[in-house]
Structures are given as C-alpha cells and as structure tokens.
N, C-alpha and C. Protein backbone atom coordinates (compact mmCIF):
# COMPACT_ATOMS: atom_id res chain seq x y z
N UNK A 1 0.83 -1.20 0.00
CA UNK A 1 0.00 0.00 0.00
C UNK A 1 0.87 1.26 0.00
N UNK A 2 1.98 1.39 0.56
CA UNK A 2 3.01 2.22 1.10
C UNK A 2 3.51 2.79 -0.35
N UNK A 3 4.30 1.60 -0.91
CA UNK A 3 4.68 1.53 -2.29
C UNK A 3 3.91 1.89 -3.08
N UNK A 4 2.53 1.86 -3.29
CA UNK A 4 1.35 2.64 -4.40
C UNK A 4 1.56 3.82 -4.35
N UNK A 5 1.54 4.07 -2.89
CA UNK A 5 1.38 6.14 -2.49
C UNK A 5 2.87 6.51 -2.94
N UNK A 6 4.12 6.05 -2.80
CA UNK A 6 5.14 6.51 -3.87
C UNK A 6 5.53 6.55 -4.48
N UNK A 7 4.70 5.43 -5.41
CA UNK A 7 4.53 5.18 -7.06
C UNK A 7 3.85 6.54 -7.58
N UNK A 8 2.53 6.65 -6.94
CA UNK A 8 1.77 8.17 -7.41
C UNK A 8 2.33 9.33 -6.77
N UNK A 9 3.02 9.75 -5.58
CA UNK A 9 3.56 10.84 -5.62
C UNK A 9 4.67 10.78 -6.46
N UNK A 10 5.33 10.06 -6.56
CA UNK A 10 6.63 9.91 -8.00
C UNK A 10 6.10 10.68 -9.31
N UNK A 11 4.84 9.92 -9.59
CA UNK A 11 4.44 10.29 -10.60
C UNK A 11 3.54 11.62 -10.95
N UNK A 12 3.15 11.54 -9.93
CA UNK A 12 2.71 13.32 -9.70
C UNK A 12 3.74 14.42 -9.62
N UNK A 13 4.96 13.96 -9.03
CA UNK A 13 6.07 14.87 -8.98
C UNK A 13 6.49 15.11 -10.63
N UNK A 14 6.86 13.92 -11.06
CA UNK A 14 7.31 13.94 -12.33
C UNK A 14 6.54 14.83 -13.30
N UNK A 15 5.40 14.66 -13.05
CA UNK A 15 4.31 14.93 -14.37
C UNK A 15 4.49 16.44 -13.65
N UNK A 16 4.71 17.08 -12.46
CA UNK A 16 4.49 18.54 -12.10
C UNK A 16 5.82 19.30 -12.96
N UNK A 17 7.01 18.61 -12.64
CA UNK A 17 8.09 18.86 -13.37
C UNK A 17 8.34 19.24 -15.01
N UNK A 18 7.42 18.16 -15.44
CA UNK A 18 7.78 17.91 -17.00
C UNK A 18 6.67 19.56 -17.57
N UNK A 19 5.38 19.29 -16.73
CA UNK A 19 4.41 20.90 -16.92
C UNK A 19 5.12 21.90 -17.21
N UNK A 20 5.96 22.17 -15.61
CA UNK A 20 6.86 23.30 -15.54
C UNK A 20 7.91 23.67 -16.63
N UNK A 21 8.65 22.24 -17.33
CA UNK A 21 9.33 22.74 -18.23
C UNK A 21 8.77 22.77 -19.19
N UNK A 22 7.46 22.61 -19.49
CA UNK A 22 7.02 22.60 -20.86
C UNK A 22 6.19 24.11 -21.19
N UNK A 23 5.88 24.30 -19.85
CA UNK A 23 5.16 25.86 -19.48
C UNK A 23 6.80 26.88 -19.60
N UNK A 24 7.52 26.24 -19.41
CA UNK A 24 8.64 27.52 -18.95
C UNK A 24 9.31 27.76 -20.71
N UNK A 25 9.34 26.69 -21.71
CA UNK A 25 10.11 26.58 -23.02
C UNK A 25 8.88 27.38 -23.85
N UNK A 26 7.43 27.09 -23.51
CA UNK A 26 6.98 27.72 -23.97
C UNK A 26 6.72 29.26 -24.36
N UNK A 27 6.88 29.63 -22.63
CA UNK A 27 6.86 30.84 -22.40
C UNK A 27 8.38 31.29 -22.97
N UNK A 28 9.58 30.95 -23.12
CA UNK A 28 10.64 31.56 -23.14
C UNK A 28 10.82 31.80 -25.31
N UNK A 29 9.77 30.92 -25.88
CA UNK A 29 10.51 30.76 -27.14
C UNK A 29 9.66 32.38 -27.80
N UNK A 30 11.01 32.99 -28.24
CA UNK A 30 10.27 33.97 -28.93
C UNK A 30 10.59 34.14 -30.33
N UNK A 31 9.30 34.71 -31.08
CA UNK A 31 9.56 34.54 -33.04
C UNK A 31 10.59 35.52 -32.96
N UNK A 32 10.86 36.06 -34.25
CA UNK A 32 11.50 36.52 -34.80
C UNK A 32 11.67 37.85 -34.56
N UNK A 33 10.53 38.48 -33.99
CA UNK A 33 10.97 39.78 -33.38
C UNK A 33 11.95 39.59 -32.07
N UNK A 34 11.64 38.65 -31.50
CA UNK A 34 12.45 38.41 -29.97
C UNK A 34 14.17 38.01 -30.74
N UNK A 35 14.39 37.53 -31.31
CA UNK A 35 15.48 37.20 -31.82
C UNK A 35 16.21 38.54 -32.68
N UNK A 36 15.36 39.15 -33.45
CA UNK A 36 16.18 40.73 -33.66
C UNK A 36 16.59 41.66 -32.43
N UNK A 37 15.21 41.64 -31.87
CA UNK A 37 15.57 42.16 -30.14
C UNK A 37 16.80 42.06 -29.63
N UNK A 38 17.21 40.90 -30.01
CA UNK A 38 18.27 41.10 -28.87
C UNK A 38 19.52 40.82 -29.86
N UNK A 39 19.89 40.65 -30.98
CA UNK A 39 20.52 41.38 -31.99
C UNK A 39 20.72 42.99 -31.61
N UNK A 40 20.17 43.56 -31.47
CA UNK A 40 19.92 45.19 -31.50
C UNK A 40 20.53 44.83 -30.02
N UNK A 41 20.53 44.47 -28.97
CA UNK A 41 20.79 44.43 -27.73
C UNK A 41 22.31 44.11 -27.31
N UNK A 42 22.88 43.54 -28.29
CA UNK A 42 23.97 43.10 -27.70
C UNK A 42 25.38 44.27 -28.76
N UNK A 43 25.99 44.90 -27.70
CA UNK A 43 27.09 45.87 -28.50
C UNK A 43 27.90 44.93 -28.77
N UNK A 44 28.33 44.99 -29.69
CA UNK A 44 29.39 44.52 -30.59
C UNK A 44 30.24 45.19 -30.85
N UNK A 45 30.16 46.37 -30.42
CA UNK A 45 31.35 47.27 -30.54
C UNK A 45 32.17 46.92 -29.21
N UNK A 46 31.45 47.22 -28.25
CA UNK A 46 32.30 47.24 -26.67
C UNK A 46 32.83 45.70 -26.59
N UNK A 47 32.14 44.74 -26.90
CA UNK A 47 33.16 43.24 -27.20
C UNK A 47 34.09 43.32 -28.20
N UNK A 48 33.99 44.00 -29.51
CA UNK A 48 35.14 44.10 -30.37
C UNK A 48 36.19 44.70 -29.24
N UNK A 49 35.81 46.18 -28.79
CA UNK A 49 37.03 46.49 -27.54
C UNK A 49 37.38 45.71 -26.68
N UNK A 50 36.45 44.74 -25.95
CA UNK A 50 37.27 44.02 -24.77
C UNK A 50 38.15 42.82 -25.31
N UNK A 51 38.04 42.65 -26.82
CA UNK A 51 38.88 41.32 -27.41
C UNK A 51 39.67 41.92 -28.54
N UNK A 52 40.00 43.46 -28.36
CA UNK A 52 41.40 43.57 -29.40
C UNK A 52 42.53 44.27 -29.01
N UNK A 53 43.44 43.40 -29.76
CA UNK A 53 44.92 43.15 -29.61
C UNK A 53 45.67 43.96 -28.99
N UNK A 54 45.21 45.40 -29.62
CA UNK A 54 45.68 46.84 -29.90
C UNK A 54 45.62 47.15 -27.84
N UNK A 55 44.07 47.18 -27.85
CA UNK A 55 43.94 47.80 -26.67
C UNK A 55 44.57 46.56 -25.57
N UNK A 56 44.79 45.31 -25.62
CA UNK A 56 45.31 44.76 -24.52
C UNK A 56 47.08 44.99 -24.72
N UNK A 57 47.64 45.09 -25.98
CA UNK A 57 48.87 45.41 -25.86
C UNK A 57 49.12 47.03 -25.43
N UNK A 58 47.80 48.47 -25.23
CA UNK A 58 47.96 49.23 -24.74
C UNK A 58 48.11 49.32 -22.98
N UNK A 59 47.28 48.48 -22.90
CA UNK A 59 46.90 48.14 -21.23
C UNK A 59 48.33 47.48 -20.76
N UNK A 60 48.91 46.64 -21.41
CA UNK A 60 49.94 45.60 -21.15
C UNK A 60 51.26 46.53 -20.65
N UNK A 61 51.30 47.77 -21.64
CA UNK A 61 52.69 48.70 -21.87
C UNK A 61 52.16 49.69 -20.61
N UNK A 62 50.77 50.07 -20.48
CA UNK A 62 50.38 51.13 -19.58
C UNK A 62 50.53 50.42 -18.10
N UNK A 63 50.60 49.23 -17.58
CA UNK A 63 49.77 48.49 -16.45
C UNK A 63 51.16 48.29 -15.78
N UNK A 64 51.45 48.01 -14.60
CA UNK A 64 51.92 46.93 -14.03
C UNK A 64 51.62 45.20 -14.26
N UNK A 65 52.54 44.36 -14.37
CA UNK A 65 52.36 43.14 -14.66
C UNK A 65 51.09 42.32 -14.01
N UNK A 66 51.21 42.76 -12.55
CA UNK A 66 49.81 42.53 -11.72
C UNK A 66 48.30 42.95 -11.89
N UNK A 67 48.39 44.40 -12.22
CA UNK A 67 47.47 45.61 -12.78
C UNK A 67 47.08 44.70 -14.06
N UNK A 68 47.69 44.31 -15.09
CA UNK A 68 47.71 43.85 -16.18
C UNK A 68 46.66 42.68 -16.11
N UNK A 69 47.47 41.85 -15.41
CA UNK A 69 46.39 40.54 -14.90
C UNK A 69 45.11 40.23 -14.44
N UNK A 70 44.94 41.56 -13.86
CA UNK A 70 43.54 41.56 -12.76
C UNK A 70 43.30 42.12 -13.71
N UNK A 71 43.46 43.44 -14.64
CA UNK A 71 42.53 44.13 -16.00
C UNK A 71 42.05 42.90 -16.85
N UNK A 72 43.16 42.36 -17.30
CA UNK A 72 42.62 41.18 -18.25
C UNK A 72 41.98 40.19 -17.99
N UNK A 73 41.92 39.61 -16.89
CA UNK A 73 40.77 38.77 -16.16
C UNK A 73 39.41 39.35 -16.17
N UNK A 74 39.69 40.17 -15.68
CA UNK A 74 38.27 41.47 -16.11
C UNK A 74 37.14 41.52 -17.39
N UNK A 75 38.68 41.85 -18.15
CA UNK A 75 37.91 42.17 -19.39
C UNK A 75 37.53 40.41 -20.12
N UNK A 76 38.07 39.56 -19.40
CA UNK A 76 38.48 37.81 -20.13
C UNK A 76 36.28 37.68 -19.88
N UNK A 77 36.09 37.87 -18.36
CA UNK A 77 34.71 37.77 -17.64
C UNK A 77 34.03 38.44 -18.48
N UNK A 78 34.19 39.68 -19.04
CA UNK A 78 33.06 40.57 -19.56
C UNK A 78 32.86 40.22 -20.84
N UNK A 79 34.02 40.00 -21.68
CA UNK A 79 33.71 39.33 -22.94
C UNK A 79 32.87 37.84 -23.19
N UNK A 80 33.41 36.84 -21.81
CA UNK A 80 32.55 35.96 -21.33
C UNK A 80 31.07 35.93 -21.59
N UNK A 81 30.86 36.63 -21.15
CA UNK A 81 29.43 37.13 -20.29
C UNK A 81 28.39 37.32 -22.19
N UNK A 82 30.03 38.56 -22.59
CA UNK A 82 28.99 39.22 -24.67
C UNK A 82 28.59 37.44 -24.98
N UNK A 83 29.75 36.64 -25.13
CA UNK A 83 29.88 35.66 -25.98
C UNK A 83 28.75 34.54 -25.48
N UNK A 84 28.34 34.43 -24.14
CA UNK A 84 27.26 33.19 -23.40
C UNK A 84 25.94 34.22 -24.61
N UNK A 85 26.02 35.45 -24.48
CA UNK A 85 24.62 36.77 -24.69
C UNK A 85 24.35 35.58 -26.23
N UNK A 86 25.75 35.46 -27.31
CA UNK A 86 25.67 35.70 -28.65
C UNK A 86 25.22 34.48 -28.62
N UNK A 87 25.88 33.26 -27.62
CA UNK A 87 25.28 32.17 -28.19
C UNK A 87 23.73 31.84 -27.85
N UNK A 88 22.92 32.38 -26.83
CA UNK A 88 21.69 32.25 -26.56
C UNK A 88 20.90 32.74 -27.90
N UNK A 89 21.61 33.76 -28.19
CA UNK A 89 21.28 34.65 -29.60
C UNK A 89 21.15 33.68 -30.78
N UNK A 90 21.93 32.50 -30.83
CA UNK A 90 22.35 31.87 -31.90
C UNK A 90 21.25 30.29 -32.02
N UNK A 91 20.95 30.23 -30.51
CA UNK A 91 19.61 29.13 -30.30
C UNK A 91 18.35 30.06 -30.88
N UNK A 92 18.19 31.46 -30.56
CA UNK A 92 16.87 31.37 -30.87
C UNK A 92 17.18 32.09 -31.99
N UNK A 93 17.87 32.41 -33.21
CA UNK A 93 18.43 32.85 -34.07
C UNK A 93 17.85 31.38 -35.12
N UNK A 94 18.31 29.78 -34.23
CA UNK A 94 18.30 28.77 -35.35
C UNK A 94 16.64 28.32 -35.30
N UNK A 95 15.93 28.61 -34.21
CA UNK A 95 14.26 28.68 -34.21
C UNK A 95 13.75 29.56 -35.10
N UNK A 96 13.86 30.82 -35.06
CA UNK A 96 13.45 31.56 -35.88
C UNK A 96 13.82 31.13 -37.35
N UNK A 97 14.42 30.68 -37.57
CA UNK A 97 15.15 30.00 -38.64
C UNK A 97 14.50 28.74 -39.58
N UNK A 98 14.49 28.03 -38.63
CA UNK A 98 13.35 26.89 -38.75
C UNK A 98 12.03 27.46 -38.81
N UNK A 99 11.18 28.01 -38.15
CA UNK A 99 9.91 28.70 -37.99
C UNK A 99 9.83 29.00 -39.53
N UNK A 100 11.03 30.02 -40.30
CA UNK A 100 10.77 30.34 -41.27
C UNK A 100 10.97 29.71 -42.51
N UNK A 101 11.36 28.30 -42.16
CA UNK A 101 11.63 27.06 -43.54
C UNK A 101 10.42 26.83 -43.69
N UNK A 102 9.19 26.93 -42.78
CA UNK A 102 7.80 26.45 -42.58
C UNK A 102 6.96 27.75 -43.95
N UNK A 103 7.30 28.37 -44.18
CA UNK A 103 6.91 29.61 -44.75
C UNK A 103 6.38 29.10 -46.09
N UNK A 104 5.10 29.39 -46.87
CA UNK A 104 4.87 29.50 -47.97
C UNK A 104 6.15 30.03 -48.87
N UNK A 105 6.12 31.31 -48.19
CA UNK A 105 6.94 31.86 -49.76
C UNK A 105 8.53 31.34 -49.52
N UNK A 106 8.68 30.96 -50.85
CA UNK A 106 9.93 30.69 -51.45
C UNK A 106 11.17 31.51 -50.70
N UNK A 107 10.97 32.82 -50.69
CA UNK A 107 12.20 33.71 -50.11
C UNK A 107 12.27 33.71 -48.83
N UNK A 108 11.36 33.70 -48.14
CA UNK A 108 11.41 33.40 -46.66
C UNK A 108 11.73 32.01 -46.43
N UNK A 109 11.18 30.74 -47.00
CA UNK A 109 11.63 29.67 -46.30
C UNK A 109 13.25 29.58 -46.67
N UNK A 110 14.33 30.07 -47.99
CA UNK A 110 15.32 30.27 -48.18
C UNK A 110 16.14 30.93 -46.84
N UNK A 111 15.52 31.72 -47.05
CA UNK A 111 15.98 32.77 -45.61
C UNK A 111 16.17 32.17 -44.88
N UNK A 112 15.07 31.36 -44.47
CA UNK A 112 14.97 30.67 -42.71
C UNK A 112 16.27 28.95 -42.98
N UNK A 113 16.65 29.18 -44.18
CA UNK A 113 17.52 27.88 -44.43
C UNK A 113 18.75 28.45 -44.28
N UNK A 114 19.16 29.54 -44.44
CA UNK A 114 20.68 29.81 -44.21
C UNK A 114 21.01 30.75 -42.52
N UNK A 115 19.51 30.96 -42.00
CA UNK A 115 19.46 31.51 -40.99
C UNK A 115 19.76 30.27 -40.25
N UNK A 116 19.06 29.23 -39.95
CA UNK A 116 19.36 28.19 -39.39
C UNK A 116 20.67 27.21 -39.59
N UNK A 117 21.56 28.10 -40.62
CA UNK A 117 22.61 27.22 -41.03
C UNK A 117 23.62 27.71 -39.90
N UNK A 118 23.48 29.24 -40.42
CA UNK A 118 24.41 30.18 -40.08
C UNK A 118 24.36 30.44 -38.36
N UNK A 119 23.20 30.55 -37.58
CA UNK A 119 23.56 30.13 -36.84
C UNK A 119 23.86 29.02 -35.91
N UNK A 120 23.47 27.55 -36.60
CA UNK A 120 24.87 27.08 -36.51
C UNK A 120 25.80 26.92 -36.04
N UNK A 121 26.84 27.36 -37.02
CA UNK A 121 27.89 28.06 -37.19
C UNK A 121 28.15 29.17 -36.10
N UNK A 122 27.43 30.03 -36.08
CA UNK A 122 27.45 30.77 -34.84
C UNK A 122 27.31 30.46 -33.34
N UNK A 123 26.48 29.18 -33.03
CA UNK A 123 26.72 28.36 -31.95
C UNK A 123 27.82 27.65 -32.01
N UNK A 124 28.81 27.06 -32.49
CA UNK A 124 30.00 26.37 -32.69
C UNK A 124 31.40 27.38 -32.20
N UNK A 125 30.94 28.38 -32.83
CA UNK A 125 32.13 29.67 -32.65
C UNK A 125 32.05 30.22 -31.33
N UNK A 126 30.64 30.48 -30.93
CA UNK A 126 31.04 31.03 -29.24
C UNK A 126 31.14 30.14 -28.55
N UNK A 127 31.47 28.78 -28.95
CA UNK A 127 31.22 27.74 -27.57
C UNK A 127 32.98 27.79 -27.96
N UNK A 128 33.45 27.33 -29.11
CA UNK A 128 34.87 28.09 -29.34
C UNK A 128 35.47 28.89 -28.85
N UNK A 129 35.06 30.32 -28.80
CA UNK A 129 35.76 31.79 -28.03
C UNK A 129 35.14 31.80 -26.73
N UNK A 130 34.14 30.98 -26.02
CA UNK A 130 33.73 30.83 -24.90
C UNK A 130 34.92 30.15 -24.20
N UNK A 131 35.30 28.51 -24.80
CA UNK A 131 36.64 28.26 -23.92
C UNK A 131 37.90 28.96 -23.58
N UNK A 132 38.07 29.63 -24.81
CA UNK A 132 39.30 30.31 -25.24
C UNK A 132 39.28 32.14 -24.22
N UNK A 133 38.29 31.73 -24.35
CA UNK A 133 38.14 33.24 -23.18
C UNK A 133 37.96 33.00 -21.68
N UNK A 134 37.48 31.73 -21.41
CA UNK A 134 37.76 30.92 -20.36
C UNK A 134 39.08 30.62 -19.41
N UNK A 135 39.76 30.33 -20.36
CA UNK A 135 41.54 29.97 -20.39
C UNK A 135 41.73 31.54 -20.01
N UNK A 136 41.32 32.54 -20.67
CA UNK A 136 42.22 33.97 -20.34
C UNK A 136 41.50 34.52 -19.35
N UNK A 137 40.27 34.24 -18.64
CA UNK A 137 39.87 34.51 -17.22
C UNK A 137 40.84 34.02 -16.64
N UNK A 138 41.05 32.01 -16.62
CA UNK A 138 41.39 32.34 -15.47
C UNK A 138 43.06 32.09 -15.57
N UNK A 139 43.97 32.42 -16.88
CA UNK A 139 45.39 32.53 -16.81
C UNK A 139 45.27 33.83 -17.70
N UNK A 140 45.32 35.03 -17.03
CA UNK A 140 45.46 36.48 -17.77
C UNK A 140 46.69 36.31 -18.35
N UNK A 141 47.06 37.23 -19.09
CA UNK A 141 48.19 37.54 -20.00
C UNK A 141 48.33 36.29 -20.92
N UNK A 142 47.76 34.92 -21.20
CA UNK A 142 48.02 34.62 -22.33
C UNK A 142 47.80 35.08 -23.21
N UNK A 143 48.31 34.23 -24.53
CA UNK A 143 47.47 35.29 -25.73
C UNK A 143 46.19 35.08 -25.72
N UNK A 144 46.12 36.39 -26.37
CA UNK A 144 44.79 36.34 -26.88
C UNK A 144 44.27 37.33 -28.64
N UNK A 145 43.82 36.05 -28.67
CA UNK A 145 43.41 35.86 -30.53
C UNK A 145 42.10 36.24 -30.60
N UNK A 146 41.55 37.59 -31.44
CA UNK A 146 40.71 37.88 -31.50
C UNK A 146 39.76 36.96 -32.23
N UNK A 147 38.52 36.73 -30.84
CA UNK A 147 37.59 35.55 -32.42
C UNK A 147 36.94 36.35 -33.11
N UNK A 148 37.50 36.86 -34.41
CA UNK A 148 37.16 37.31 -35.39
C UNK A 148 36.48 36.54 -36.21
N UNK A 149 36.47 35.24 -36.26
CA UNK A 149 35.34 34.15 -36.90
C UNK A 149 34.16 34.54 -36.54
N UNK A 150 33.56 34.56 -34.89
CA UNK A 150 32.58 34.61 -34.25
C UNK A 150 32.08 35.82 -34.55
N UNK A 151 32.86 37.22 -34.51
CA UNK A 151 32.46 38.47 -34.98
C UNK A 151 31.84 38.80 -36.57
N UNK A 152 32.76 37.91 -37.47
CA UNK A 152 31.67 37.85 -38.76
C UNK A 152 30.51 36.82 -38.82
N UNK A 153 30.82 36.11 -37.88
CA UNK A 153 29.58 34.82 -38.20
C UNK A 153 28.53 36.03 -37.43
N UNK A 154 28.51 36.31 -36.42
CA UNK A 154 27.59 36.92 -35.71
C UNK A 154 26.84 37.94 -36.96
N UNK A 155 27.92 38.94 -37.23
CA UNK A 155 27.16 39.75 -38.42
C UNK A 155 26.32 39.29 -39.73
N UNK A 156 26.95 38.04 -39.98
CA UNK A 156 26.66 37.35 -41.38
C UNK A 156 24.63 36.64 -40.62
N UNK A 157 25.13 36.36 -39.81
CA UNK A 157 23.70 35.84 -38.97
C UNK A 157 22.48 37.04 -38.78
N UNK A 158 22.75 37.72 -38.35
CA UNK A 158 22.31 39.24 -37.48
C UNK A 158 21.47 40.07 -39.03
N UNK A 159 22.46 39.85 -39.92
CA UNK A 159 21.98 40.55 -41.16
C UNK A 159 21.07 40.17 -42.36
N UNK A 160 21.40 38.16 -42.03
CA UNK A 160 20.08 37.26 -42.94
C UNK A 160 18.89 37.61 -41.76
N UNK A 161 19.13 37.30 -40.25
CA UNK A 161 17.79 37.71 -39.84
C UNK A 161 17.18 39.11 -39.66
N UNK A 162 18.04 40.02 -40.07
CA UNK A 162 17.13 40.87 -40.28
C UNK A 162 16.62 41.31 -41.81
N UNK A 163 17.13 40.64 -42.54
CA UNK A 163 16.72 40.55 -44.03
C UNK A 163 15.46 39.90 -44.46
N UNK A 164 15.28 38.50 -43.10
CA UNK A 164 13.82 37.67 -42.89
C UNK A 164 13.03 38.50 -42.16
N UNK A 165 13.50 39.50 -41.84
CA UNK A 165 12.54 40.14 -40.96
C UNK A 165 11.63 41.38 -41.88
N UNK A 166 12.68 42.33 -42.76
CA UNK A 166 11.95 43.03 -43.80
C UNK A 166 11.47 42.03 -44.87
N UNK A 167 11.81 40.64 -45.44
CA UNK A 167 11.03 39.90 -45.76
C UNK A 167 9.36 40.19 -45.63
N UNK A 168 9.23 39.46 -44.38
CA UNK A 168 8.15 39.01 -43.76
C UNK A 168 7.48 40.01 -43.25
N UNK A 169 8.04 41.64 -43.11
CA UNK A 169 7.00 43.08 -43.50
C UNK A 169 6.82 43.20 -44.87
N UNK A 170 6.90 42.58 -45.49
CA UNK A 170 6.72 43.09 -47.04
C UNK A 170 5.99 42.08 -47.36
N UNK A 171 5.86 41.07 -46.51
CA UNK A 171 4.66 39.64 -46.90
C UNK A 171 3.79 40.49 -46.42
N UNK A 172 3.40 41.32 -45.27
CA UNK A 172 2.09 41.67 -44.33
C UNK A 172 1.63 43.05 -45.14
N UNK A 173 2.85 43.39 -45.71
CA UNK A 173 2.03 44.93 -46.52
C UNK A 173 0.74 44.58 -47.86
C-alpha cells in the first residue's frame, strides 16, 4: 500500500516537473521579433574592444604586470558574459530559422535555411571563443586571438535575420 502512495507521488512529482518545463520553453521561445531584439541588444562594438589586440597590448605597456592581470581577467569575464549573450542569440536565431523554412513563400523559407545554417555556425564559434576566453579569465596575459570568426559569423547571422525580418513586413504589406 506504502509503495502505491510513492509510485503516485513519483508520478505526480514527475508529471508537475515535465508541466513546468514545458510551461517555462513555452513561455521563453520567442519569433522573430524576440530574436532581432536582442541582436539590436547586444554591443558589438564594446566586445570588439574588450577582445582587441591593440587595446590589450595598450593596457599591457600602460599596467603593471599585476594591474595587467587583474585588468585582463576582467575584461576575459566581460567578454565571457557578450559571448554566453551571442550564443543564446544563436539558439533562438536557429528557431526563428526553422519557424521560417515552414513559410509559404519561397524567399522566406530560403531565408529561414541559411538563418538556421548560419547560426549554426554561430553556436560552434562562441562555444569556441567561450573556452578560449575561459583559459584567459582564469590565466590572464596569455594570448589572446581575437575571435574574429565569431564576430563575422555573428554579423553574417544578425543581417540574414534581419533581411527575414523586412522579408516578412513586405509579406504583411
């Protein structure tokens, strides 16, 4: 009898769980405006600054060796932080993507085929400059190689979805 009642709270737990994540993916997936959103949201300029050469070999000549270390750990975290932004960007970048292979018209489901390629590609690259910026959190002063891959993939991505996006105002006009 004992064993029944924690067979069904098991299973009541479970089934409360699986709700929650199915209520929570739901609520979190957003079309294609949510995915430009945060395109427009993420500077790409101030990560180009915290990952080039120029300005860490300025900091390097300006700093103390110590000063140097704790700056670049710094800036290793904050670039961290752009690159986790780009790849979340790059999951709902490859939804929107898919969403739009579903499309009647020819140019949009195209769209939504290289959107979903490209990012991709763009998930591969920040999980790439994610380790690699990892390593320079937590050993400052190694090198560091600008991921300039990730910076054009990002743009090359950023610019088909917003190309599906005036698309798909010019389907509604």
């Amino acid at each position: 009898m004992i064993t029944t009642w924690i067979l069904v709270a098991t299973a009541l737990f479970a089934l409360g769980v699986l709700t929650y994540i199915a209520a929570r993916n739901r609520a979190s997936r957003t079309g294609l405006e949510g995915a430009i959103s945060i395109i427009r949201s993420i500077d790409i300029e101030a990560f180009r600054n915290l990952v080039d050469p120029a300005e860490e070999a300025f900091l390097r000549s300006s700093l103390s060796p110590r000063e140097f270390r704790e700056i670049q750990r710094e800036r290793a975290w904050a670039a961290l932080a752009y690159v986790r932004c780009a790849g979340r960007a790059a999951v709902l970048f490859a939804k929107a993507g898919q969403a739009a292979q579903r499309s009647s018209d020819a140019r949009i489901a195209e769209s939504g085929i290289q959107i979903a390629q490209s990012a991709l590609r763009l998930r591969l690259y920040t999980l790439q400059a994610g380790l690699r910026l990892l390593g320079q959190a937590v050993l400052p002063g190694t090198s560091n190689r600008p991921p300039s891959s990730l910076l054009d993939q990002y743009e090359r991505t950023a610019e088909t979805l917003l190309r599906l996006g005036r698309l798909r105002n010019e389907q509604h006009v």
